[in-house]
C-alpha atoms as a PDB file:
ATOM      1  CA  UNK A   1      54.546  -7.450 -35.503  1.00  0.00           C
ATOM      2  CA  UNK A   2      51.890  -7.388 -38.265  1.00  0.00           C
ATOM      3  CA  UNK A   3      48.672  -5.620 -38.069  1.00  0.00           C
ATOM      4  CA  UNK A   4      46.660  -8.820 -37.674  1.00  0.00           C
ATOM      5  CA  UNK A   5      48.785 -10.040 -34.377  1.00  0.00           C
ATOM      6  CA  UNK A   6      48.751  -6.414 -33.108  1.00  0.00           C
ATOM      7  CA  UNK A   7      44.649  -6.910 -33.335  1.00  0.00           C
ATOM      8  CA  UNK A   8      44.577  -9.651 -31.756  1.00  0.00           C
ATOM      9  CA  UNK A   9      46.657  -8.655 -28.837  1.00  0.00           C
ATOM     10  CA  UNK A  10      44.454  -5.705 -28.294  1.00  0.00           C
ATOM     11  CA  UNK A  11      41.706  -7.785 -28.382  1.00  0.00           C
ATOM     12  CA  UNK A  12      42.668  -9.964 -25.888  1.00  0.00           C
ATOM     13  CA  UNK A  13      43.917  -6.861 -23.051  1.00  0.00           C
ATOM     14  CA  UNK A  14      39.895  -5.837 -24.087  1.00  0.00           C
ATOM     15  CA  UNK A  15      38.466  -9.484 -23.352  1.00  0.00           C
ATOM     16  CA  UNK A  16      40.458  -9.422 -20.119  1.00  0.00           C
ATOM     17  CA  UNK A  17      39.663  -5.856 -18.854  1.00  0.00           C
ATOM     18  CA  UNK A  18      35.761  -6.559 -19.514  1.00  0.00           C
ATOM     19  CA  UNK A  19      36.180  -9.697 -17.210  1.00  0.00           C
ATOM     20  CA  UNK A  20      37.314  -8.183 -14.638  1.00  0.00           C
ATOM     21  CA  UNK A  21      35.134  -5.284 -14.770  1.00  0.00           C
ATOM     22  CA  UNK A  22      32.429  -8.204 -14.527  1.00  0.00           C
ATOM     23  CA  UNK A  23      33.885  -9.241 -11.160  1.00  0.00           C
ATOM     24  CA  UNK A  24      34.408  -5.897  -9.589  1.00  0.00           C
ATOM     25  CA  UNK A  25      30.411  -5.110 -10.564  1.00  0.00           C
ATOM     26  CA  UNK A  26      28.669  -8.111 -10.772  1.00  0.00           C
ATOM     27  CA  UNK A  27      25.935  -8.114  -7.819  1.00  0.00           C
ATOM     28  CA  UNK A  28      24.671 -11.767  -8.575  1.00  0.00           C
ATOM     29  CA  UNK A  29      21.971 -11.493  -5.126  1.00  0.00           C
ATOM     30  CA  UNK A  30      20.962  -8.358  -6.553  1.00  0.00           C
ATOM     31  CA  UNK A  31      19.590 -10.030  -9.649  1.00  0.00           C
ATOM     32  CA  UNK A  32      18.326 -13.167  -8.367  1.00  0.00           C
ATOM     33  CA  UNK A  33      15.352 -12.721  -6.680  1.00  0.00           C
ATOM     34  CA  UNK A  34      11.984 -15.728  -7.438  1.00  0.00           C
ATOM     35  CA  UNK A  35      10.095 -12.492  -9.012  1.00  0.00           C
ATOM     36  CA  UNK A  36      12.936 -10.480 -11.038  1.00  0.00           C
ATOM     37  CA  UNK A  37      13.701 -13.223 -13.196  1.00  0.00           C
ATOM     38  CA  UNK A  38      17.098 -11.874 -14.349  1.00  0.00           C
ATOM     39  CA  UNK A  39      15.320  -8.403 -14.796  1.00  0.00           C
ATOM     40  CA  UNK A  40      13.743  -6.021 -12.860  1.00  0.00           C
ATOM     41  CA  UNK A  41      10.581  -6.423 -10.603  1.00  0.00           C
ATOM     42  CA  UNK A  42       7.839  -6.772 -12.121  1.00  0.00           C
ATOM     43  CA  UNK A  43       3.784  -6.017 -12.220  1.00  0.00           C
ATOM     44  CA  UNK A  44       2.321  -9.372 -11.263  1.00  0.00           C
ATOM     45  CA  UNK A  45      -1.684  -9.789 -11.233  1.00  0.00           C
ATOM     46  CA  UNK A  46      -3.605 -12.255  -9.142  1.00  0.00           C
ATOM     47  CA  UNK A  47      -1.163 -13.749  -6.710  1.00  0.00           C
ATOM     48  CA  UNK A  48      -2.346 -15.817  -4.367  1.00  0.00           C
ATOM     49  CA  UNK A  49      -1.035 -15.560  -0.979  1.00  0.00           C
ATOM     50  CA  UNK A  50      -2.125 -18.365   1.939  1.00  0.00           C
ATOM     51  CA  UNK A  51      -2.331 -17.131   5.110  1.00  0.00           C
ATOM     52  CA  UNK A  52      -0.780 -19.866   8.622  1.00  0.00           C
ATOM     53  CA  UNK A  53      -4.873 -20.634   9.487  1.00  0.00           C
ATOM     54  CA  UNK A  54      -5.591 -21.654   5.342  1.00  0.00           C
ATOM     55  CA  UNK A  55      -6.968 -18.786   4.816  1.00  0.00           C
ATOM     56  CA  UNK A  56      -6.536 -17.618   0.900  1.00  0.00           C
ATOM     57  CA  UNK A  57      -6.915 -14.648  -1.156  1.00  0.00           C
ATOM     58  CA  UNK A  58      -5.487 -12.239  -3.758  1.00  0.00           C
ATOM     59  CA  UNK A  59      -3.547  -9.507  -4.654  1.00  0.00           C
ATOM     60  CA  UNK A  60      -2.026  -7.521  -7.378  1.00  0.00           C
ATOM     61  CA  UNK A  61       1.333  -5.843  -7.113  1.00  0.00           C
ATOM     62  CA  UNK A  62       2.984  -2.917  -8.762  1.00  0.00           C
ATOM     63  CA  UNK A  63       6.653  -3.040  -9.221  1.00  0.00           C
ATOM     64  CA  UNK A  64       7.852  -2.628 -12.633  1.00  0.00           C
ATOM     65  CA  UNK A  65      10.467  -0.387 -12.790  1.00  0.00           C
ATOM     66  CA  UNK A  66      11.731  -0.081  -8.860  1.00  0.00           C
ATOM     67  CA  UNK A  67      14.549  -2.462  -7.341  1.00  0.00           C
ATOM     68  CA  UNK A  68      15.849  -2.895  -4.354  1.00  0.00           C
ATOM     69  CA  UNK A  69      18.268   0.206  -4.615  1.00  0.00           C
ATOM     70  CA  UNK A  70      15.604   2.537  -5.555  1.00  0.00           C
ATOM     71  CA  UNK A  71      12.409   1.032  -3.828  1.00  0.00           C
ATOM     72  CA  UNK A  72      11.359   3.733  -0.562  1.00  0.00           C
ATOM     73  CA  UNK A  73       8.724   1.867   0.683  1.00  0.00           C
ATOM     74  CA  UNK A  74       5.064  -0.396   0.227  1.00  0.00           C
ATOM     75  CA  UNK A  75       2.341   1.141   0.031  1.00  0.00           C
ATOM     76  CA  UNK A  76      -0.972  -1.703   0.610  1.00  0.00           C
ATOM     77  CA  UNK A  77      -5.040  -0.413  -0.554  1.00  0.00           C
ATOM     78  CA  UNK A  78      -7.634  -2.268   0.755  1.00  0.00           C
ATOM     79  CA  UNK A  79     -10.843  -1.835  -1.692  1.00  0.00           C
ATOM     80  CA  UNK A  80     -14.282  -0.419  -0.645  1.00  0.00           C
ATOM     81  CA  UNK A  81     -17.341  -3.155  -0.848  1.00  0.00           C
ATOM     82  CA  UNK A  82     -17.646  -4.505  -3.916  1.00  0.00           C
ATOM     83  CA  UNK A  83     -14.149  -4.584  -4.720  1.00  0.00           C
ATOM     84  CA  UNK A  84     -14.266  -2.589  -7.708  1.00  0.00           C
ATOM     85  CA  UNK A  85     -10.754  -0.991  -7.566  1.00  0.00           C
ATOM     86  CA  UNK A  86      -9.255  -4.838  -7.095  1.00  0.00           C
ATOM     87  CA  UNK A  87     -11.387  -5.845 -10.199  1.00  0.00           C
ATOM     88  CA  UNK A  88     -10.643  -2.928 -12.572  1.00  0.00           C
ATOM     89  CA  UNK A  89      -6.875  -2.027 -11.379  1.00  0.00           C
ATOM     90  CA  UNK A  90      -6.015  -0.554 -15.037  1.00  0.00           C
ATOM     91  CA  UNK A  91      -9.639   2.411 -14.650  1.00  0.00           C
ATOM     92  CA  UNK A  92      -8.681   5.654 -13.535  1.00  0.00           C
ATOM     93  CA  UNK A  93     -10.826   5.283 -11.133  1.00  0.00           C
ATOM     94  CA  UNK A  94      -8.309   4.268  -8.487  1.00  0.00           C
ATOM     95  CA  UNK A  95      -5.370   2.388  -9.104  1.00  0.00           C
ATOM     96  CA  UNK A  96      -5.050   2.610 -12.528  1.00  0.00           C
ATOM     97  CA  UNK A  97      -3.968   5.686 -15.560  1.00  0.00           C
ATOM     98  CA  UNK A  98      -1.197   8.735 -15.385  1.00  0.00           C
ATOM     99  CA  UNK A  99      -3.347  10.058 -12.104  1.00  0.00           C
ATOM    100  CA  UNK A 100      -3.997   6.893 -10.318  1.00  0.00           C
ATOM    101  CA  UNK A 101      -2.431   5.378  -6.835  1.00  0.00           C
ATOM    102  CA  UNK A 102      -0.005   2.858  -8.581  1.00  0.00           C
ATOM    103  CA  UNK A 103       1.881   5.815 -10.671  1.00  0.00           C
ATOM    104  CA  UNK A 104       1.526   8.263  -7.517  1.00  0.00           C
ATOM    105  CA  UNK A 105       3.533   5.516  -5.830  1.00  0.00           C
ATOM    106  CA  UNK A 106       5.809   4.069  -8.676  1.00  0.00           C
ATOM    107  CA  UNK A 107       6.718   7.610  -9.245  1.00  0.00           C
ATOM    108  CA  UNK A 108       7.914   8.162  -5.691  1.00  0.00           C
ATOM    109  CA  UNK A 109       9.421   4.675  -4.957  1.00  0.00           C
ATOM    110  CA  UNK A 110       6.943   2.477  -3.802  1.00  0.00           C
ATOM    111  CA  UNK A 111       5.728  -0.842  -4.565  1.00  0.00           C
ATOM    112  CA  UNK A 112       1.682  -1.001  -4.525  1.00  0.00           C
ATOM    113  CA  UNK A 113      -0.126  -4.350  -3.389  1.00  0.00           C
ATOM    114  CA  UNK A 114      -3.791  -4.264  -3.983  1.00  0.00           C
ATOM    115  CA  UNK A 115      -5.299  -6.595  -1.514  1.00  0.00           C
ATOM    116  CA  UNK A 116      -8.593  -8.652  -2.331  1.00  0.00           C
ATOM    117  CA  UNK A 117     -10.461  -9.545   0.976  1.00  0.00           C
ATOM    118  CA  UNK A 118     -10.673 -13.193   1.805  1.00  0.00           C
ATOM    119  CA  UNK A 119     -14.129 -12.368   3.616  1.00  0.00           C
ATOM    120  CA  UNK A 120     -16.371 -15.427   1.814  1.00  0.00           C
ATOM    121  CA  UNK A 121     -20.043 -13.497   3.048  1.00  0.00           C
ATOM    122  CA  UNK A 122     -19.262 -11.278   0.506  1.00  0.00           C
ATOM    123  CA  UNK A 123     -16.090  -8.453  -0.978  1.00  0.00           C
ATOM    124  CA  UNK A 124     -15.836  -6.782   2.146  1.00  0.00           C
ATOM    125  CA  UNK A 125     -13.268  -6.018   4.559  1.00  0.00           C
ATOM    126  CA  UNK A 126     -15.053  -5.365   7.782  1.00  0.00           C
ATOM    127  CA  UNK A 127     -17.247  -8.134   7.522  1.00  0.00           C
ATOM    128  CA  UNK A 128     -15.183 -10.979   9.542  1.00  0.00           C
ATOM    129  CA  UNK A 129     -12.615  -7.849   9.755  1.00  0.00           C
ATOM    130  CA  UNK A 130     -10.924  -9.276  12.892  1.00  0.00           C
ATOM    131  CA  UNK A 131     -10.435 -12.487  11.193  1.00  0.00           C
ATOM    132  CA  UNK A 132      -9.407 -10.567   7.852  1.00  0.00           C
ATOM    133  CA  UNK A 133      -7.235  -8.531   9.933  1.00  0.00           C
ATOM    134  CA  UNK A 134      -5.253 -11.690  11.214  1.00  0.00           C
ATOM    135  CA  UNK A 135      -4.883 -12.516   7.057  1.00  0.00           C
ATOM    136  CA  UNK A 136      -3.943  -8.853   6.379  1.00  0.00           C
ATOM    137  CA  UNK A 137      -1.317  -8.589   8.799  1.00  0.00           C
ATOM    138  CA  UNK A 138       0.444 -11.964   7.566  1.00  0.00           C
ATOM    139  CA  UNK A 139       0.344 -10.734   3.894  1.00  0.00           C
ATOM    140  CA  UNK A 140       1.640  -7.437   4.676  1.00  0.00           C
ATOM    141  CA  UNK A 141       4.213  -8.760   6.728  1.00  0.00           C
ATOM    142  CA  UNK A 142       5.253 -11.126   4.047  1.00  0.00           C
ATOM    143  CA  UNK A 143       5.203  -8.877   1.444  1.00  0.00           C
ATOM    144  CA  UNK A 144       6.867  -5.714   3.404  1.00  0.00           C
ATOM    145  CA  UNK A 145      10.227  -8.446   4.285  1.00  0.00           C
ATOM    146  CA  UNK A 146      10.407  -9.039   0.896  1.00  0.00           C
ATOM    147  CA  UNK A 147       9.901  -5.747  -1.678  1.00  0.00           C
ATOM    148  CA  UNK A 148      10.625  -3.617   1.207  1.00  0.00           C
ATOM    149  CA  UNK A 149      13.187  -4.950   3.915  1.00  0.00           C
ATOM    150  CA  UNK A 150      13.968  -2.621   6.840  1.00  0.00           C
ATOM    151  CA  UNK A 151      12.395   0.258   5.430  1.00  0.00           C
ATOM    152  CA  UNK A 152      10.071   0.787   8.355  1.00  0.00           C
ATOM    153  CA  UNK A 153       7.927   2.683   5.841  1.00  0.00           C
ATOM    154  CA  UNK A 154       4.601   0.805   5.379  1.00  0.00           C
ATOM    155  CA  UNK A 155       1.555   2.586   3.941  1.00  0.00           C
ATOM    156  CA  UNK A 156      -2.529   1.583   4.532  1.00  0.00           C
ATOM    157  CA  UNK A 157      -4.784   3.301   2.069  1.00  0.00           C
ATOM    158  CA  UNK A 158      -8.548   2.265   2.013  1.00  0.00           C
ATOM    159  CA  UNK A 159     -11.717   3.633   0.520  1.00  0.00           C
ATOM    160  CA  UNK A 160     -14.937   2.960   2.229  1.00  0.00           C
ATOM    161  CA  UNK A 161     -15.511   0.000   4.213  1.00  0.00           C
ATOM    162  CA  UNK A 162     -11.913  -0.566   3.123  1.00  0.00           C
ATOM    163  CA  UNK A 163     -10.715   2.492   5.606  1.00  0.00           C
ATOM    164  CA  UNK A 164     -13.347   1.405   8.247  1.00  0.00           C
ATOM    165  CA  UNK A 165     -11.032  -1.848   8.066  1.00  0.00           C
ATOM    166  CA  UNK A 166      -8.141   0.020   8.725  1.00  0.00           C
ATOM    167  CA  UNK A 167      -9.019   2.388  11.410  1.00  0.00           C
ATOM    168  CA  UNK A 168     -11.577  -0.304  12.847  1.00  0.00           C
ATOM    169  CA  UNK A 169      -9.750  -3.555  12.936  1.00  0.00           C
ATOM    170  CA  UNK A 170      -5.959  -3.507  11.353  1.00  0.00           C
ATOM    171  CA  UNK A 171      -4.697  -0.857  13.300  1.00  0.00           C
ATOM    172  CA  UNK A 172      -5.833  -1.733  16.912  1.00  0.00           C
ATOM    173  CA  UNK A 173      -5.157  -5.302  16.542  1.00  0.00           C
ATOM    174  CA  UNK A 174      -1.810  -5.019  14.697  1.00  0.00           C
ATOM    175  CA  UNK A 175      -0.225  -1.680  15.099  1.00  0.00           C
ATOM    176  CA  UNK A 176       2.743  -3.509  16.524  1.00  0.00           C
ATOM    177  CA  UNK A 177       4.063  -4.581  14.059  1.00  0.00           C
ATOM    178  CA  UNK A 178       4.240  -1.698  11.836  1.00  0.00           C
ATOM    179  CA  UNK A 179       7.743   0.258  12.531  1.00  0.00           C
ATOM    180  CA  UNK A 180       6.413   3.385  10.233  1.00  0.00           C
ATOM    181  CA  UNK A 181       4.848   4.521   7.246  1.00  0.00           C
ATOM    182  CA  UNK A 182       0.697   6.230   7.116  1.00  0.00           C
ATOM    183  CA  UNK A 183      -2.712   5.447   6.701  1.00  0.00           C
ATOM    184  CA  UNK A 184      -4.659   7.352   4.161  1.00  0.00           C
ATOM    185  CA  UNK A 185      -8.328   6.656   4.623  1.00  0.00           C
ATOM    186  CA  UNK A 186     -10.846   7.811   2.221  1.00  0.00           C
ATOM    187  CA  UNK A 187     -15.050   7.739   2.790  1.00  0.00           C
ATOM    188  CA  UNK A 188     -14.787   6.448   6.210  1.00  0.00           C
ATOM    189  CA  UNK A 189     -12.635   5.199   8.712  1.00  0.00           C
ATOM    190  CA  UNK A 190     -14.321   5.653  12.078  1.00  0.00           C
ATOM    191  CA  UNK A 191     -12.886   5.145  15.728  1.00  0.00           C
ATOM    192  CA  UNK A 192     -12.238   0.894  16.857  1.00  0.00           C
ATOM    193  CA  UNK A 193     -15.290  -1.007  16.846  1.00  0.00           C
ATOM    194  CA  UNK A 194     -16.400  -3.518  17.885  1.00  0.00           C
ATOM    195  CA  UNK A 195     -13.213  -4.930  19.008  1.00  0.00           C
ATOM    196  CA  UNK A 196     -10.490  -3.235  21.796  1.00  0.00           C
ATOM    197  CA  UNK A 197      -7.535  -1.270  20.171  1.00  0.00           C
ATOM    198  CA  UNK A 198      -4.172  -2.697  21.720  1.00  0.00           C
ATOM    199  CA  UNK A 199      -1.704  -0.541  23.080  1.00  0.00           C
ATOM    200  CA  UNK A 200      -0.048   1.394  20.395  1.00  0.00           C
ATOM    201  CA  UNK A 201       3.614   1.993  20.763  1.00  0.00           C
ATOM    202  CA  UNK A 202       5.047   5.335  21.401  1.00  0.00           C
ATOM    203  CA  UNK A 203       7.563   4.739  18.397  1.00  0.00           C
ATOM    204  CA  UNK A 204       5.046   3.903  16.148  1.00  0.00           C
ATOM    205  CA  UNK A 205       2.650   7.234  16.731  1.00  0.00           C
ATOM    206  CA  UNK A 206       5.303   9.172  16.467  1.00  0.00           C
ATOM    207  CA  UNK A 207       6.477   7.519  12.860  1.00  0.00           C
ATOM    208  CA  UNK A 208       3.132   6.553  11.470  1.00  0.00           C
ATOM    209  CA  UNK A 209       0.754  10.068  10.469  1.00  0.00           C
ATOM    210  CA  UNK A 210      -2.739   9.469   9.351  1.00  0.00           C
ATOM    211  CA  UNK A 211      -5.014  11.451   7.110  1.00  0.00           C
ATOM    212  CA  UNK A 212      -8.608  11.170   6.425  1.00  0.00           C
ATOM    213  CA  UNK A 213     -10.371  12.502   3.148  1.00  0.00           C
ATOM    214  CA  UNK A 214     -13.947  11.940   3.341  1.00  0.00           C
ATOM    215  CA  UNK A 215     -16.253  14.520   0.492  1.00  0.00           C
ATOM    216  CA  UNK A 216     -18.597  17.283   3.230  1.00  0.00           C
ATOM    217  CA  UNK A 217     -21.647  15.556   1.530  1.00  0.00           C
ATOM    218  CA  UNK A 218     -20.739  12.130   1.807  1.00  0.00           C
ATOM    219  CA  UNK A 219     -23.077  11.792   4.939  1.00  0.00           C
ATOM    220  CA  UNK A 220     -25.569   9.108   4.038  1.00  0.00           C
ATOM    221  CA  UNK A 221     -28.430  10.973   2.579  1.00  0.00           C
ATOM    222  CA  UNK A 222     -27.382   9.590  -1.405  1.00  0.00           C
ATOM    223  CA  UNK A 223     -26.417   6.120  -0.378  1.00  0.00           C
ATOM    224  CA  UNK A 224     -28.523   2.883  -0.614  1.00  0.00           C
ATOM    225  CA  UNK A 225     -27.776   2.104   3.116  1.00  0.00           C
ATOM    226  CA  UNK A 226     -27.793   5.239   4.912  1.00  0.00           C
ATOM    227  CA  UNK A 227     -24.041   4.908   5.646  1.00  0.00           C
ATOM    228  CA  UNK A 228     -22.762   8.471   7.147  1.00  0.00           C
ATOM    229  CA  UNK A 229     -19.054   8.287   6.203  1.00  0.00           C
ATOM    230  CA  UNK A 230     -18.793  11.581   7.327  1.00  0.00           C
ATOM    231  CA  UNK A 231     -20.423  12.305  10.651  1.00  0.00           C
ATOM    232  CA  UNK A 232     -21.534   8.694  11.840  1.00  0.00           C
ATOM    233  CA  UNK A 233     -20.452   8.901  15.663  1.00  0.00           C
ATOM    234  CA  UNK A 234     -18.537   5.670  15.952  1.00  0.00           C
ATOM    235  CA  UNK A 235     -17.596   4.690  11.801  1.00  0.00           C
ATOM    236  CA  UNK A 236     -17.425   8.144  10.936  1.00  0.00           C
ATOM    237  CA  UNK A 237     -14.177   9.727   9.569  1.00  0.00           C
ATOM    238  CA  UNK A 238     -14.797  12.577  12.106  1.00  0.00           C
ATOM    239  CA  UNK A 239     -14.856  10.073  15.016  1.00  0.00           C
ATOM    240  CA  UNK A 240     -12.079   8.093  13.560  1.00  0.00           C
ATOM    241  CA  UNK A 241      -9.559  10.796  13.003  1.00  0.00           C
ATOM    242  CA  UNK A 242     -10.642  12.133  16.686  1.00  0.00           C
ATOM    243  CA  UNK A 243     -10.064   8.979  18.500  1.00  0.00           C
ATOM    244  CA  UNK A 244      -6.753   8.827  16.545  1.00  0.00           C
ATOM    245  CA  UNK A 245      -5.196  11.746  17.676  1.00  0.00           C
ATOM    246  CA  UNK A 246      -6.786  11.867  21.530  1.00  0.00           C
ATOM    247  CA  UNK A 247      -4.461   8.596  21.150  1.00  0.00           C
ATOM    248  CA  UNK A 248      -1.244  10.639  20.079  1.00  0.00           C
ATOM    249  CA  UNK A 249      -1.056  10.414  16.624  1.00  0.00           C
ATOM    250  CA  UNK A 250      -0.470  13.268  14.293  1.00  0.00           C
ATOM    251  CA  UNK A 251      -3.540  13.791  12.114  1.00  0.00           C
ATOM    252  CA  UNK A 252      -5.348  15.753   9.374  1.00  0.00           C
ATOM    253  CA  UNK A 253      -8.140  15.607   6.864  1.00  0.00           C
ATOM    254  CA  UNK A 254      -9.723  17.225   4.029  1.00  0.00           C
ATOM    255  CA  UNK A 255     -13.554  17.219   3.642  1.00  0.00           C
ATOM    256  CA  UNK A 256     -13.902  18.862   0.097  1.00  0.00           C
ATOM    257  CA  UNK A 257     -17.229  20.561   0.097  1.00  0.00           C
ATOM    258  CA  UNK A 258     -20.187  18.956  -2.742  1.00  0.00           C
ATOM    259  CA  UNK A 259     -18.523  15.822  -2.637  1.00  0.00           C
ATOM    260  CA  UNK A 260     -20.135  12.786  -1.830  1.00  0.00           C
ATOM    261  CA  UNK A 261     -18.891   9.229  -1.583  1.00  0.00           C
ATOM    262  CA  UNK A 262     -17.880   8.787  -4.916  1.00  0.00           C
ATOM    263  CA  UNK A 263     -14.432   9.843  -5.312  1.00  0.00           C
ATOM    264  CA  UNK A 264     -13.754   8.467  -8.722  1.00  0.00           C
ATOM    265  CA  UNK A 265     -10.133  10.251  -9.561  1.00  0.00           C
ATOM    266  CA  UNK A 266      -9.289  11.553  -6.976  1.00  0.00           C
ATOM    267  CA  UNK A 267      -7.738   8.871  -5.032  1.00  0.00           C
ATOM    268  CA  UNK A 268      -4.439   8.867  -6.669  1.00  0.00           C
ATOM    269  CA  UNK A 269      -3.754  12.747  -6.076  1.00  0.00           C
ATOM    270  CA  UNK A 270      -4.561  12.791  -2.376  1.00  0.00           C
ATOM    271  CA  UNK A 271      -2.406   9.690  -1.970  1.00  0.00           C
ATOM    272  CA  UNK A 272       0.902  11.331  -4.140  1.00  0.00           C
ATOM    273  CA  UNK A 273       0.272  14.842  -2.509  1.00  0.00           C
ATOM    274  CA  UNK A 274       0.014  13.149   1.021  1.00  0.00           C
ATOM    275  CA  UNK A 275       3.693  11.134   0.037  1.00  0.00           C
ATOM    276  CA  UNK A 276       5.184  14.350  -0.769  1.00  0.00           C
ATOM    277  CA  UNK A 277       4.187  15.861   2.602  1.00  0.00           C
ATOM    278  CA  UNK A 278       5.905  12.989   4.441  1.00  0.00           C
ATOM    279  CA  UNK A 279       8.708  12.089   2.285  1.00  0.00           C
ATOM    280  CA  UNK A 280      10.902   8.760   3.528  1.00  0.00           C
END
């Protein structure tokens, strides 16, 4: 047999052995998802979701890099008033740089949706927060069942009026149907008002640990409004994380002394060092 037939024999054992590599490996529902593309998940700015009732909004997701092999949960951060984070998601200030909450999740496995309030009397959440709370719990719901399916590991994180939405409205109207995860609530997050928490399950207390950083200082005597974020007796982080845990969740906090309610850079270290503590 002459070299050229010998080449072409080998050739062909290689072209068949490749093949059926290909059909022992191939994962075709891995790939095909209507974000990956044929690629990995991506970073996606500005989606628009629609909530059953018409009511619209934004949000920005993080998940370049993750799949669904290696994704370990969602991790959603409602913005203080203003929405600056939402607006500037690449400043170190919050979501964005090597410190921020997008890498602090990325890095550990979770997908990060930013979440822009659909509240139309102006960028807040707790404004209308029972009606944004019906929107919230729709697009987290939506977005959990698809980045992070049966993972029953589902994080809150809010700064500012954005944790008073969390402690205030999400949580005691729609606790049930979070399986697991933790809420993270920085400069605020007081006890339920004005509406009446629902029962929370015993499942999801003992699954679900919360954590309050607020700054020692940050109690109203520098802000424009007066706002207490500290030591305010119903939308105070003290009287949030106290109602929380006379309700049988586990709790902490950290109230670094000098600090008020600016927290510029620091989000995105309290958020990764609180992950590590309760690793999924």
């Amino acid at each position: 047999m002459s070299s050229r037939h010998i080449l072409a024999v080998v050739a062909g054992f290689l072209v068949v052995a490749l093949i059926g590599v290909i059909a022992i490996t191939w994962r075709p529902w891995q790939w095909w998802h209507p974000d990956r593309r044929w690629g990995p998940w991506m970073d996606k700015r500005d989606q628009t979701f629609v909530a059953s009732d018409g009511t619209s909004s934004q949000y920005h997701v993080f998940a370049a890099g993750l799949s669904p092999e290696t994704v370990t949960g969602i991790i959603f951060q409602f913005h203080g008033d203003g929405a600056y984070e939402f607006t500037h998601p690449d400043s170190s200030y919050s979501l964005g740089g090597r410190n921020g909450i997008v890498e602090a999740g990325r890095s550990r496995g979770y997908v990060v949706v930013a979440v822009l309030s659909p509240d139309e009397r102006g960028e807040t959440w707790w404004e209308s927060g029972e009606a944004n709370a019906a929107y919230a719990n729709e697009l987290v719901t939506s977005l959990t069942q698809e980045y992070a399916p049966g993972k029953d590991n589902t994080w809150l994180v809010g700064y500012s009026g954005g944790s008073q939405f969390i402690t205030q409205f999400f949580l005691p109207l729609y606790s049930s149907t979070l399986r697991g995860g933790d809420a993270i609530m920085f400069g605020g997050g007081g006890r339920p008002d004005p509406v009446d928490a629902r029962p929370f399950a015993d499942s999801l207390r003992a699954h679900f640990p919360m954590f309050w950083y607020t700054g020692a200082a940050d109690d109203g005597t520098l802000s424009d409004d007066g706002y207490d974020a500290l030591g305010d007796v119903n939308h105070g982080a003290k009287a949030g994380e106290a109602y929380y845990r006379q309700a049988g969740f586990v709790t902490g906090h950290f109230y670094p002394a000098g600090v008020t309610h600016d927290l510029s850079q620091r989000f995105g270290g309290v958020v990764a060092d609180q992950l590590d503590q309760h690793p999924r």
